[in-house]
Each structure stands twice: as structure tokens, then as C-alpha cells.
Protein backbone atom coordinates (compact mmCIF):
# COMPACT_ATOMS: atom_id res chain seq x y z
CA UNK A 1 92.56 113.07 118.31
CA UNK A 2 93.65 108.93 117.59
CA UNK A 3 93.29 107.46 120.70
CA UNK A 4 93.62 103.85 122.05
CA UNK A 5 92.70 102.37 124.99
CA UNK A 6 93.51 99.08 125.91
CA UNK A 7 92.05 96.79 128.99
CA UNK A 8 91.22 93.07 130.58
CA UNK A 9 94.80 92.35 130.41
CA UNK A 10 95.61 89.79 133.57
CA UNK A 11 97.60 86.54 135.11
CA UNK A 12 96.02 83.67 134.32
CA UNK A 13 97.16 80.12 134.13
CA UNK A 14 97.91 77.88 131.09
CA UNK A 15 94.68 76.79 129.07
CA UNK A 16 92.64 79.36 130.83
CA UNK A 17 91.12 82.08 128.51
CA UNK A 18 91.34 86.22 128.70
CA UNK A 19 89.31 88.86 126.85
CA UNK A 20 91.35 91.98 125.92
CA UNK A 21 89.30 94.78 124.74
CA UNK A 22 89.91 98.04 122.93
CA UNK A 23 88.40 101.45 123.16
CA UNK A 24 89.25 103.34 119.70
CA UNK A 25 88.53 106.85 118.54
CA UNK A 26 85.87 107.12 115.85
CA UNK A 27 86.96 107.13 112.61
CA UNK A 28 91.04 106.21 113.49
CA UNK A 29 91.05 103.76 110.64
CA UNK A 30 89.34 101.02 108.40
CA UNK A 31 91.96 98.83 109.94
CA UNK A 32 93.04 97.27 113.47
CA UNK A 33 94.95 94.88 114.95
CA UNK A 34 96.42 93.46 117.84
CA UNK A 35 100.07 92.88 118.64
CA UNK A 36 102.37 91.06 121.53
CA UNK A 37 105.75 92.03 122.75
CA UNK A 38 107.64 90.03 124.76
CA UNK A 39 110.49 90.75 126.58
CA UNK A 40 113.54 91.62 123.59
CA UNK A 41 111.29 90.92 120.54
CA UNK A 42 109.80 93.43 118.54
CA UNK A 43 106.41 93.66 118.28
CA UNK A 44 104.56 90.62 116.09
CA UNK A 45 101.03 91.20 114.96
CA UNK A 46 99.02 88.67 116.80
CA UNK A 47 95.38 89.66 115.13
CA UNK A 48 94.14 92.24 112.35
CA UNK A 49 90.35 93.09 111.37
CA UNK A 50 88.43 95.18 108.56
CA UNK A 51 86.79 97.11 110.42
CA UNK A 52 83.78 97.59 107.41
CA UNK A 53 84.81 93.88 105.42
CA UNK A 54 84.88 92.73 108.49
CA UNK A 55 87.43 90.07 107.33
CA UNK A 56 90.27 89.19 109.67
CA UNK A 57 93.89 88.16 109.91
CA UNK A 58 95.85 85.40 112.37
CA UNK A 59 99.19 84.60 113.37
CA UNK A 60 99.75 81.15 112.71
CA UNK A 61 100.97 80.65 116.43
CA UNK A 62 97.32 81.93 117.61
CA UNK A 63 94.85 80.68 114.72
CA UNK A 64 92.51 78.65 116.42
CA UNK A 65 92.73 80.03 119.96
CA UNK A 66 92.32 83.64 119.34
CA UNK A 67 89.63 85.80 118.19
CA UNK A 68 89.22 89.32 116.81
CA UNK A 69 86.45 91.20 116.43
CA UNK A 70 85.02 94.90 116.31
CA UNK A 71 82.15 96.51 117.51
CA UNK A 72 82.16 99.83 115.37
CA UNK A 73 78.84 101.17 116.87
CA UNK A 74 80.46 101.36 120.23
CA UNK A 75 83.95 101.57 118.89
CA UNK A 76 85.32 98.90 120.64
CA UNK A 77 87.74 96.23 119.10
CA UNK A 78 87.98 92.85 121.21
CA UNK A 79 90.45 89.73 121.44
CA UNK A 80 89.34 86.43 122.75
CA UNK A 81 92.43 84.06 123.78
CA UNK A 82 91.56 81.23 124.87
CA UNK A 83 93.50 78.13 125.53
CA UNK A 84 96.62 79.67 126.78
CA UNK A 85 100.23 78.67 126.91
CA UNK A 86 103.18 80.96 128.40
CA UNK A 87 104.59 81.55 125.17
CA UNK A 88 101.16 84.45 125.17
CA UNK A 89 103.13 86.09 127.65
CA UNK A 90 103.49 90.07 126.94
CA UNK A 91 102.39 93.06 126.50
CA UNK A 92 99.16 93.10 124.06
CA UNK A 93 98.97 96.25 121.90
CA UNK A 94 96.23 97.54 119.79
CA UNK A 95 96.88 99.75 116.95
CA UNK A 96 95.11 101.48 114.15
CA UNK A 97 96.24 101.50 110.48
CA UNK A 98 96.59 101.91 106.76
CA UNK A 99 95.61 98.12 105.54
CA UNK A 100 95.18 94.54 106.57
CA UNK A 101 98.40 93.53 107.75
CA UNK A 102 100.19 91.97 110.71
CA UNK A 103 102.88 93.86 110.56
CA UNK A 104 103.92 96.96 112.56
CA UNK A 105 105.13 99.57 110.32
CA UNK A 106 101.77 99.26 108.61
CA UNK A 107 99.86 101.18 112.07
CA UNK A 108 100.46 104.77 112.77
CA UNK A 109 98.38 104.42 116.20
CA UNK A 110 98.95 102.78 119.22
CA UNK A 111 97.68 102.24 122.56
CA UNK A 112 99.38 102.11 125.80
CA UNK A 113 99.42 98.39 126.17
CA UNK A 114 97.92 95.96 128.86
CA UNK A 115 99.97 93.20 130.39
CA UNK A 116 99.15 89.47 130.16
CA UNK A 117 100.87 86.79 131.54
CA UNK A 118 100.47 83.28 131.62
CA UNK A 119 102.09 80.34 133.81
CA UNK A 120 102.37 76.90 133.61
């Protein structure tokens, strides 16, 4: 069974840093990523890895600030945000999927979500 399991989410203020991490099923995919969704948006990739190439993917609003990473021997994919504004503000999803991409129809599996919100 493709599972997903997303935690660390939080409230924390602008600048600060959060670690979101990711507990996948073995074997879900050679690909992951990370998206936000803000309130009446759709969901824009934020972060994508290889799991095996290891080579990774950034939004151009996060490059710099975020990093992705994957710990395949424990199955567990992680996002570092640091330096934090309030437009991070959402609901952080990690997915599973077919190829290196940042964009949602390419993921068939997703987890529940985990909240993060920033203030000024």
C-alpha cells in the first residue's frame, strides 16, 4: 500500500526556519516532491528529488531557502525552510511520482498534509 506521512509542520515567525519531514512507503516511487497550497490556489510544487540520482528540483520563489532531501534507508524524505516569509504560508504536501517534475498531475500519491504558517 502507497502511503505518506507528513509531519513538523508549525507557526513560526518570519525568518525563522521549519523542518518538514516525510515518512514514505518503500518502493512508492523513484520520484518525490513537496508541494504548498494556500488558501484558493492549486497546489504549486515547492521541491522535487531523485530519489536514486539524487538530483533535485526548486521553485524559483524557494531556491535558496529551501532544501530537499531523502533518506531512502529509512524512507524518509525531508524539507528544510529556512528564512521564512508569510507568503510560505499553507498546507505542505508530499507526494510520490512518475518523474522529476514540479508539477501536480505528474504524482499519483499524496499525503495528508501538515500545516505551516508564518507571520510577520
Amino acid at each position: 500500500e502507497a502511503r505518506l506521512e507528513e509531519s513538523g509542520g508549525g507557526s513560526v515567525q518570519a525568518g525563522g526556519s521549519l523542518r518538514l519531514s516525510c515518512k514514505y512507503s518503500r518502493y512508492i516511487s523513484c520520484y518525490l516532491a513537496w508541494f504548498r497550497q494556500a488558501p484558493g490556489e492549486v497546489k504549486p510544487g515547492v521541491a522535487a528529488i531523485s530519489i536514486y540520482a539524487g538530483t533535485t528540483l526548486y521553485s524559483d520563489s524557494v531556491k535558496g531557502r529551501f532544501t530537499i532531501s531523502v533518506d531512502d534507508s529509512d524512507y524518509i524524505l525531508t524539507l528544510e525552510m529556512s528564512s521564512l516569509n508569510p507568503e510560505d504560508t499553507g498546507i505542505y504536501f508530499c507526494a510520490a511520482g512518475s518523474r522529476l517534475s514540479l508539477g501536480a498531475p505528474d504524482f499519483d500519491f499524496w499525503g495528508q498534509g501538515t500545516q505551516v504558517t508564518v507571520s510577520a
